[in-house]
N, C-alpha and C. Protein backbone atom coordinates (compact mmCIF):
# COMPACT_ATOMS: atom_id res chain seq x y z
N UNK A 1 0.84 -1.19 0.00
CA UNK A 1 0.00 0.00 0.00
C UNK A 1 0.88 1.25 0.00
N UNK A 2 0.56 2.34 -0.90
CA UNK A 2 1.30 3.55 -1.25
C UNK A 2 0.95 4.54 0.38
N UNK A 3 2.29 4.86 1.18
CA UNK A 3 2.00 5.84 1.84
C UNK A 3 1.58 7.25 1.29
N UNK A 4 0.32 7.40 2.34
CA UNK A 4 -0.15 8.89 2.21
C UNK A 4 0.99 9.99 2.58
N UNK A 5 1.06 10.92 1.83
CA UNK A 5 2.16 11.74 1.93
C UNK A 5 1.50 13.27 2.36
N UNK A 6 1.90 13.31 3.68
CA UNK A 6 0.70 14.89 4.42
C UNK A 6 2.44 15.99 4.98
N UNK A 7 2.88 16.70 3.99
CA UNK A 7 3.67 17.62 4.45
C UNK A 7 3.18 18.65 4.93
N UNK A 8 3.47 19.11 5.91
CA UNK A 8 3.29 20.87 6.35
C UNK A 8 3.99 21.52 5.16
N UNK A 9 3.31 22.86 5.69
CA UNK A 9 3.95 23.63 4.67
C UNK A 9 5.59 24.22 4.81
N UNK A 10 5.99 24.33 5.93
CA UNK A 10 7.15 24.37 6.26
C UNK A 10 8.12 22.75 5.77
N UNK A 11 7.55 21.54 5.96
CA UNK A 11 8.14 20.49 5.25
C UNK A 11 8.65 21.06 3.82
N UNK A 12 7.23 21.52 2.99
CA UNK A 12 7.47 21.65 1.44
C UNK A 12 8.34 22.49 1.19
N UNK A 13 8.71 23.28 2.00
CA UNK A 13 9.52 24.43 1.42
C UNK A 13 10.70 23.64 1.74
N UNK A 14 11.16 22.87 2.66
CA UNK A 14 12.27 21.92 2.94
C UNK A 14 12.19 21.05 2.11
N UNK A 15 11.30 20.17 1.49
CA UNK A 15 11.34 19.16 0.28
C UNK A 15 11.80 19.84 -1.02
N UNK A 16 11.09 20.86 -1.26
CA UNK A 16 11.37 21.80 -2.75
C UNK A 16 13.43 22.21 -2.36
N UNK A 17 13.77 22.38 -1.73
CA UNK A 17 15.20 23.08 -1.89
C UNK A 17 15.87 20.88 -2.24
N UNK A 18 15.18 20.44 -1.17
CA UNK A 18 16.11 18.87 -1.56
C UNK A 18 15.61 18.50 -2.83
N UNK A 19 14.62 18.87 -3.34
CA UNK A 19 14.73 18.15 -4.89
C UNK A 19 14.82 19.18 -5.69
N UNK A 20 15.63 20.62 -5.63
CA UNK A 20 16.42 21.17 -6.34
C UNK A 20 17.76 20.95 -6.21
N UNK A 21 18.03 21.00 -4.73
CA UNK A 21 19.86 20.70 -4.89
C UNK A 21 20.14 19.09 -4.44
N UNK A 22 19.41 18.44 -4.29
CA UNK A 22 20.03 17.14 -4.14
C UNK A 22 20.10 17.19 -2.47
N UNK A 23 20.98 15.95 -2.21
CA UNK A 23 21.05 15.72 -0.70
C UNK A 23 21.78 17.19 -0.10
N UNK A 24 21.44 17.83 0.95
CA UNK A 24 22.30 18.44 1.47
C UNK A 24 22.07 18.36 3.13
N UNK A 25 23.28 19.51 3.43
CA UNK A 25 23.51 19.58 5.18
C UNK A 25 21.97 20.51 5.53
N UNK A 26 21.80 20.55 7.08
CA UNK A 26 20.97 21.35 7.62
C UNK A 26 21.18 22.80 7.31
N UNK A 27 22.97 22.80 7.12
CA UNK A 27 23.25 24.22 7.26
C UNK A 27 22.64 24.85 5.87
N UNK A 28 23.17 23.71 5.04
CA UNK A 28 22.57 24.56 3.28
C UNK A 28 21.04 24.64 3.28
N UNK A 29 20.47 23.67 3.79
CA UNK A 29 18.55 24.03 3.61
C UNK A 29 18.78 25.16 4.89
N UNK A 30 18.99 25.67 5.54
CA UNK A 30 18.68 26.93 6.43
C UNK A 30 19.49 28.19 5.63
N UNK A 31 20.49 28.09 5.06
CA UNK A 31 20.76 29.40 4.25
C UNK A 31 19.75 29.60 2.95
N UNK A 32 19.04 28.44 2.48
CA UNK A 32 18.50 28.68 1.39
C UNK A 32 16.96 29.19 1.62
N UNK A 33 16.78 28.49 3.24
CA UNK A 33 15.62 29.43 3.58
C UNK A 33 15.21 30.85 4.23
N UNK A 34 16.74 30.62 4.72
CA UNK A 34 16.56 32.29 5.10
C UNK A 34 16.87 33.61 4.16
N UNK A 35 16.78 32.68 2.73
CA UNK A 35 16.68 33.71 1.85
C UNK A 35 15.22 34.53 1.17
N UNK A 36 14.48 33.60 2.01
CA UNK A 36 13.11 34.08 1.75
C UNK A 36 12.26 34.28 3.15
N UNK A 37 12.78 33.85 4.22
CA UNK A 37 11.99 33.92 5.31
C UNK A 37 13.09 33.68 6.54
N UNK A 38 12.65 34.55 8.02
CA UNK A 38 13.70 34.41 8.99
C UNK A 38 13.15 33.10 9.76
N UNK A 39 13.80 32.74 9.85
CA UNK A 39 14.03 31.22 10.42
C UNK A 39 15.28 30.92 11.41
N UNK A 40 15.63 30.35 12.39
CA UNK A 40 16.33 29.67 13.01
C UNK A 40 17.07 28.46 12.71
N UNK A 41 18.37 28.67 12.69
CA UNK A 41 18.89 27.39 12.74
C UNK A 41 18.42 26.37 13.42
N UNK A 42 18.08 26.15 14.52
CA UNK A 42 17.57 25.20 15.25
C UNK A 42 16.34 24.64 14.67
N UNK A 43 15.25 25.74 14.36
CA UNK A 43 13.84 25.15 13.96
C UNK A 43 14.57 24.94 12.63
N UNK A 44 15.08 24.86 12.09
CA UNK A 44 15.68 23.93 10.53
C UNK A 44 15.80 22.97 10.83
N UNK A 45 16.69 23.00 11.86
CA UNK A 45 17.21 21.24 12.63
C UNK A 45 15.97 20.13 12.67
N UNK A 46 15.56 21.60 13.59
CA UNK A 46 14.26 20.34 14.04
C UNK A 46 12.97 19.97 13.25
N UNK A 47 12.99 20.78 12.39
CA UNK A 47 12.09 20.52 11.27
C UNK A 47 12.38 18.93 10.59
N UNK A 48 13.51 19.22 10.31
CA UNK A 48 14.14 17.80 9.34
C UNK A 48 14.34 17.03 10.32
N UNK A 49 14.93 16.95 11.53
CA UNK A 49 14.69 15.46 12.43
C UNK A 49 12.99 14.70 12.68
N UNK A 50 12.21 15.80 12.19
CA UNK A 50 10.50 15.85 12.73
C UNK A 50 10.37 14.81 10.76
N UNK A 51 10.33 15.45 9.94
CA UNK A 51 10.71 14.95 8.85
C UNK A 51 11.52 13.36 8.39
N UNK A 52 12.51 13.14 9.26
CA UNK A 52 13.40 12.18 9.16
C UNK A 52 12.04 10.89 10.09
N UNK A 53 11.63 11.24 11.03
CA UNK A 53 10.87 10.52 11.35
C UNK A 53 9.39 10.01 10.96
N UNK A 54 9.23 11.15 10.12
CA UNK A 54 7.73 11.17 9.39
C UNK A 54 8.21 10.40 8.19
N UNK A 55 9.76 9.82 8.01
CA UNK A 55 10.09 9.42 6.74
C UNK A 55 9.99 10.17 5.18
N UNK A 56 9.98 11.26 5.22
CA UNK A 56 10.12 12.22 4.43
C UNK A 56 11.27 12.14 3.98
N UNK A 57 12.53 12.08 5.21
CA UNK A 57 13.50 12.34 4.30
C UNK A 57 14.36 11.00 5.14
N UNK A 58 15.82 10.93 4.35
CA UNK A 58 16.34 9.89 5.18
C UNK A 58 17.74 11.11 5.77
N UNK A 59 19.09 10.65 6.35
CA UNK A 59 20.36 11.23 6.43
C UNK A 59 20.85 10.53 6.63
N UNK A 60 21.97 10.52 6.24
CA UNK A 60 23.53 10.12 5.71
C UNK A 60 24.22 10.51 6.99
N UNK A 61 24.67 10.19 8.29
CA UNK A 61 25.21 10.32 9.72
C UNK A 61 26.95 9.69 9.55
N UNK A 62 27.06 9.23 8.33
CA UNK A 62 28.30 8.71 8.16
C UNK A 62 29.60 9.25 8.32
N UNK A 63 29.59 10.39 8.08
CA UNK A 63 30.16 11.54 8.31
C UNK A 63 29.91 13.14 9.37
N UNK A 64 30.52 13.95 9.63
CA UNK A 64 30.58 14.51 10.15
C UNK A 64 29.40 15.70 10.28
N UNK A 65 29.16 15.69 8.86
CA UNK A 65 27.96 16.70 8.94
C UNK A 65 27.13 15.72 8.19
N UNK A 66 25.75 15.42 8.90
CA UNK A 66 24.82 14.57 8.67
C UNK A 66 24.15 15.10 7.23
N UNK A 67 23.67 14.18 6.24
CA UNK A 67 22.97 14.77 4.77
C UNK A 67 21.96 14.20 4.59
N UNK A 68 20.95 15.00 4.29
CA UNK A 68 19.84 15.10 4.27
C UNK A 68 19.30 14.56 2.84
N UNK A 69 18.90 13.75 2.45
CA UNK A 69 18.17 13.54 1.37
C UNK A 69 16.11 13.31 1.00
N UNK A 70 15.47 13.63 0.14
CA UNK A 70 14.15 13.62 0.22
C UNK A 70 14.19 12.04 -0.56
N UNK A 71 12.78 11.55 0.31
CA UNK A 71 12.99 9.90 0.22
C UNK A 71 11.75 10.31 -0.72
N UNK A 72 10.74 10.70 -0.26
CA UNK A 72 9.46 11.01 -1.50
C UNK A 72 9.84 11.86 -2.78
N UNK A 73 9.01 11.53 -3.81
CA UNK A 73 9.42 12.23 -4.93
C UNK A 73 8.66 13.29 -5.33
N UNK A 74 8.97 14.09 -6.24
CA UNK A 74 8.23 15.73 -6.12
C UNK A 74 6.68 15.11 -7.14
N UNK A 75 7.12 14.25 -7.90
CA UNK A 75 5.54 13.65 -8.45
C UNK A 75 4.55 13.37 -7.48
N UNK A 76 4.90 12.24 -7.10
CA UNK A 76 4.27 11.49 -6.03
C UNK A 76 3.32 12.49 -5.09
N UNK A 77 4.30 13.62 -4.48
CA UNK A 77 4.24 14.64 -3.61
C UNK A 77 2.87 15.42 -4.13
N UNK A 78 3.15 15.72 -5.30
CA UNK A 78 2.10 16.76 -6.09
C UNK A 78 0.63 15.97 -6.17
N UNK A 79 1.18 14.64 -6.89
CA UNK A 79 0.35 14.52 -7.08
C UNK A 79 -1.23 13.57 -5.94
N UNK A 80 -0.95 13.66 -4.75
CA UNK A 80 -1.34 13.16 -3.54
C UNK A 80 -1.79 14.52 -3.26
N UNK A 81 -1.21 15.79 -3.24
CA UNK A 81 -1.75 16.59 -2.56
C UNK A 81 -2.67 17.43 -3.35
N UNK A 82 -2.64 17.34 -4.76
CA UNK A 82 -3.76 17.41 -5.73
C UNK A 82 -4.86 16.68 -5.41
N UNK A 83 -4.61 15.63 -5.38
CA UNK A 83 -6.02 14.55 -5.16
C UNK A 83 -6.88 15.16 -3.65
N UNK A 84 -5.82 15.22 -2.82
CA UNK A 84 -6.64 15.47 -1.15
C UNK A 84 -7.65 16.68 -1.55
N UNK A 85 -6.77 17.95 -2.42
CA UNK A 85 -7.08 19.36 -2.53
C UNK A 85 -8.56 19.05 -3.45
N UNK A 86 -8.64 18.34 -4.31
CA UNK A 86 -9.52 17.96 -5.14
C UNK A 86 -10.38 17.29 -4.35
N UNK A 87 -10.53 16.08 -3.74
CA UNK A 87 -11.89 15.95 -2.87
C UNK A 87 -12.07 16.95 -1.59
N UNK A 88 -10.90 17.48 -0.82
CA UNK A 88 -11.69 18.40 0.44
C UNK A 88 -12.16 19.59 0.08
N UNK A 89 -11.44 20.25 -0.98
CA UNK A 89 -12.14 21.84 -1.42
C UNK A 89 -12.72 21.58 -2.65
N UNK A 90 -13.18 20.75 -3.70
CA UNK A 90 -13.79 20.78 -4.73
C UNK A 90 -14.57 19.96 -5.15
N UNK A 91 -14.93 19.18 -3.75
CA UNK A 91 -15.99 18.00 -3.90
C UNK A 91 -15.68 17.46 -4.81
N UNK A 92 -14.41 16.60 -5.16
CA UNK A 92 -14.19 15.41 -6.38
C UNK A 92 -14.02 16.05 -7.89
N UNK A 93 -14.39 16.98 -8.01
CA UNK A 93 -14.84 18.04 -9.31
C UNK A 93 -13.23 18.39 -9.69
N UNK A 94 -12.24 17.57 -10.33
CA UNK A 94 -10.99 17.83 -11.00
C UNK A 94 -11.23 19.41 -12.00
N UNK A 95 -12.68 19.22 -12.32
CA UNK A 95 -12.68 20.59 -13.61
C UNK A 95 -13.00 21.96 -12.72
N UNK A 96 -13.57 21.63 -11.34
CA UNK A 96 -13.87 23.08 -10.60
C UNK A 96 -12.12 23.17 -10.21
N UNK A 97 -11.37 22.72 -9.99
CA UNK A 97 -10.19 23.22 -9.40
C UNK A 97 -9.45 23.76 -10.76
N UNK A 98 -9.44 23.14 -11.91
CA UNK A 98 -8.83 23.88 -13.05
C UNK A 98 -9.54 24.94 -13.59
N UNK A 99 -11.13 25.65 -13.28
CA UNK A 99 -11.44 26.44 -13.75
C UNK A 99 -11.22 27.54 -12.50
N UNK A 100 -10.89 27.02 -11.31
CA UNK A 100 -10.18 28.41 -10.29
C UNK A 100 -8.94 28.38 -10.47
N UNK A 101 -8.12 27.42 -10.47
CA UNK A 101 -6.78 27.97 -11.42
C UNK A 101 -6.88 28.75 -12.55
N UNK A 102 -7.39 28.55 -13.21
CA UNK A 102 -6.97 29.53 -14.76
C UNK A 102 -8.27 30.79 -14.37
N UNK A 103 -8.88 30.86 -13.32
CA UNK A 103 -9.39 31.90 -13.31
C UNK A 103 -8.48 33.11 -12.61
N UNK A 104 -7.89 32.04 -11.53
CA UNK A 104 -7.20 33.04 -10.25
C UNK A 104 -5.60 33.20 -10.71
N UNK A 105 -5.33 32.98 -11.74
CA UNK A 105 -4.03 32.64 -12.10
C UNK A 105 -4.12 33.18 -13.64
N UNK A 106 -2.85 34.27 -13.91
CA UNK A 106 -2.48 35.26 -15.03
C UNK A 106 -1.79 33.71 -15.82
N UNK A 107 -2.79 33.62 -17.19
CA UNK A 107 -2.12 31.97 -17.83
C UNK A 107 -1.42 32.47 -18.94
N UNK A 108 -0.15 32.36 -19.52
CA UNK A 108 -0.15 32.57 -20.27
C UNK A 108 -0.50 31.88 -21.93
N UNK A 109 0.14 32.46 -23.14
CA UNK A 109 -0.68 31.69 -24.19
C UNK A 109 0.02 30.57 -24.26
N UNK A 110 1.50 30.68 -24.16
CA UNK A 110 2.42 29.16 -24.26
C UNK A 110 1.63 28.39 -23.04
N UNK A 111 1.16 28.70 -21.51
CA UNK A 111 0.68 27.57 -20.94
C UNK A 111 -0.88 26.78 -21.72
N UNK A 112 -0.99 27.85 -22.08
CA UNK A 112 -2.79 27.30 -22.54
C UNK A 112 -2.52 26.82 -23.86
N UNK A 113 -1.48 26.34 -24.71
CA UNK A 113 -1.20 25.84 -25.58
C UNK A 113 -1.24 24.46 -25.31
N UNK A 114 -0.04 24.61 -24.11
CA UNK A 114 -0.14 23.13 -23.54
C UNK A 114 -1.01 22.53 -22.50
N UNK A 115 -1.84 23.21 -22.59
CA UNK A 115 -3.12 22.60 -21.81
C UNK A 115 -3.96 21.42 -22.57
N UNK A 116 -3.69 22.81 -23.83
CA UNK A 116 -4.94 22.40 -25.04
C UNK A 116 -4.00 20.76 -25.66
N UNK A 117 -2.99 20.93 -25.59
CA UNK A 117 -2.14 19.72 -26.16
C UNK A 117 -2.10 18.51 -25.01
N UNK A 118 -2.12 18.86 -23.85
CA UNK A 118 -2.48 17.99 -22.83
C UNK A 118 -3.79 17.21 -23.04
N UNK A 119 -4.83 17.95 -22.98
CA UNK A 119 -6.66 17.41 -23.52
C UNK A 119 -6.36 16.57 -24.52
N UNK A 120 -5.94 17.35 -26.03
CA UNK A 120 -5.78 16.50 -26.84
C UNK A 120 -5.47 15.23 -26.57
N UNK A 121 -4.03 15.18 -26.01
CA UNK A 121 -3.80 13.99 -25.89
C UNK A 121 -4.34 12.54 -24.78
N UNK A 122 -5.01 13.34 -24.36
CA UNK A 122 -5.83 12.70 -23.22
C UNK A 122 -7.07 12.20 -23.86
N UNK A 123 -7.83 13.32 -24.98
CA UNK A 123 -8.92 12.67 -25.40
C UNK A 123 -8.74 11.40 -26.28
N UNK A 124 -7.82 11.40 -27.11
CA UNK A 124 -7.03 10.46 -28.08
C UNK A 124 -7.09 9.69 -27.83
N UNK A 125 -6.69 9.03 -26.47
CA UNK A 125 -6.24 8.09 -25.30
C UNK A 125 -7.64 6.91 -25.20
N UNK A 126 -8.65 8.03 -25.43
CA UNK A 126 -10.24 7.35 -25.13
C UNK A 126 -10.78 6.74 -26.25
């Protein structure tokens, strides 16, 4: 059975820097977050030990400065928290959540190209 994958939002912003730079130290995910928000070294720490146990992520203790890697994948991730977002705020309705995206959201024409090429290829499929 596929674990349910329930990050805080403070997790995601710690998952998004590990599946941009790969495994790293506590110290590199806390400089990369305090480039957008003040944060504590410590609550970094303890974020990812809270994480390491929720199995989110694993670390590498082999060495001197422990490394952090994301064990879930950014698909997986998305796409679990699409599905939850889709039955708790849109009653099951996949097309009410894409018509408040492209309502609440500046689309451009290259995205709505590939929207339209997405359908396509989806209707094809049927």
């Amino acid at each position: 059975m596929q674990q349910t994958i329930k990050p805080t939002e403070a997790e995601l912003e710690i998952l998004n820097i590990l599946w941009a730079q790969g495994p790293c130290t506590v110290k590199d995910v806390h400089e990369k977050l305090a480039l957008t928000k003040d944060s504590g070294y410590t609550t970094t720490l303890k974020q990812m030990q809270v994480m390491l146990e929720k199995q989110l992520v694993s670390r590498d203790a082999s060495s001197k400065k422990h490394v952090y890697t994301a064990i879930i994948s950014q698909e997986q991730t998305k796409g679990q928290m699409v599905q939850r977002m889709i039955q708790t705020m849109f009653n099951g309705s996949a097309m009410e959540l894409v018509v408040q995206a492209l309502g609440n959201h500046k689309t451009s024409k290259a995205e709505l190209d590939m929207i339209r090429e997405y359908l396509n290829k989806k209707k094809q499929k049927k």
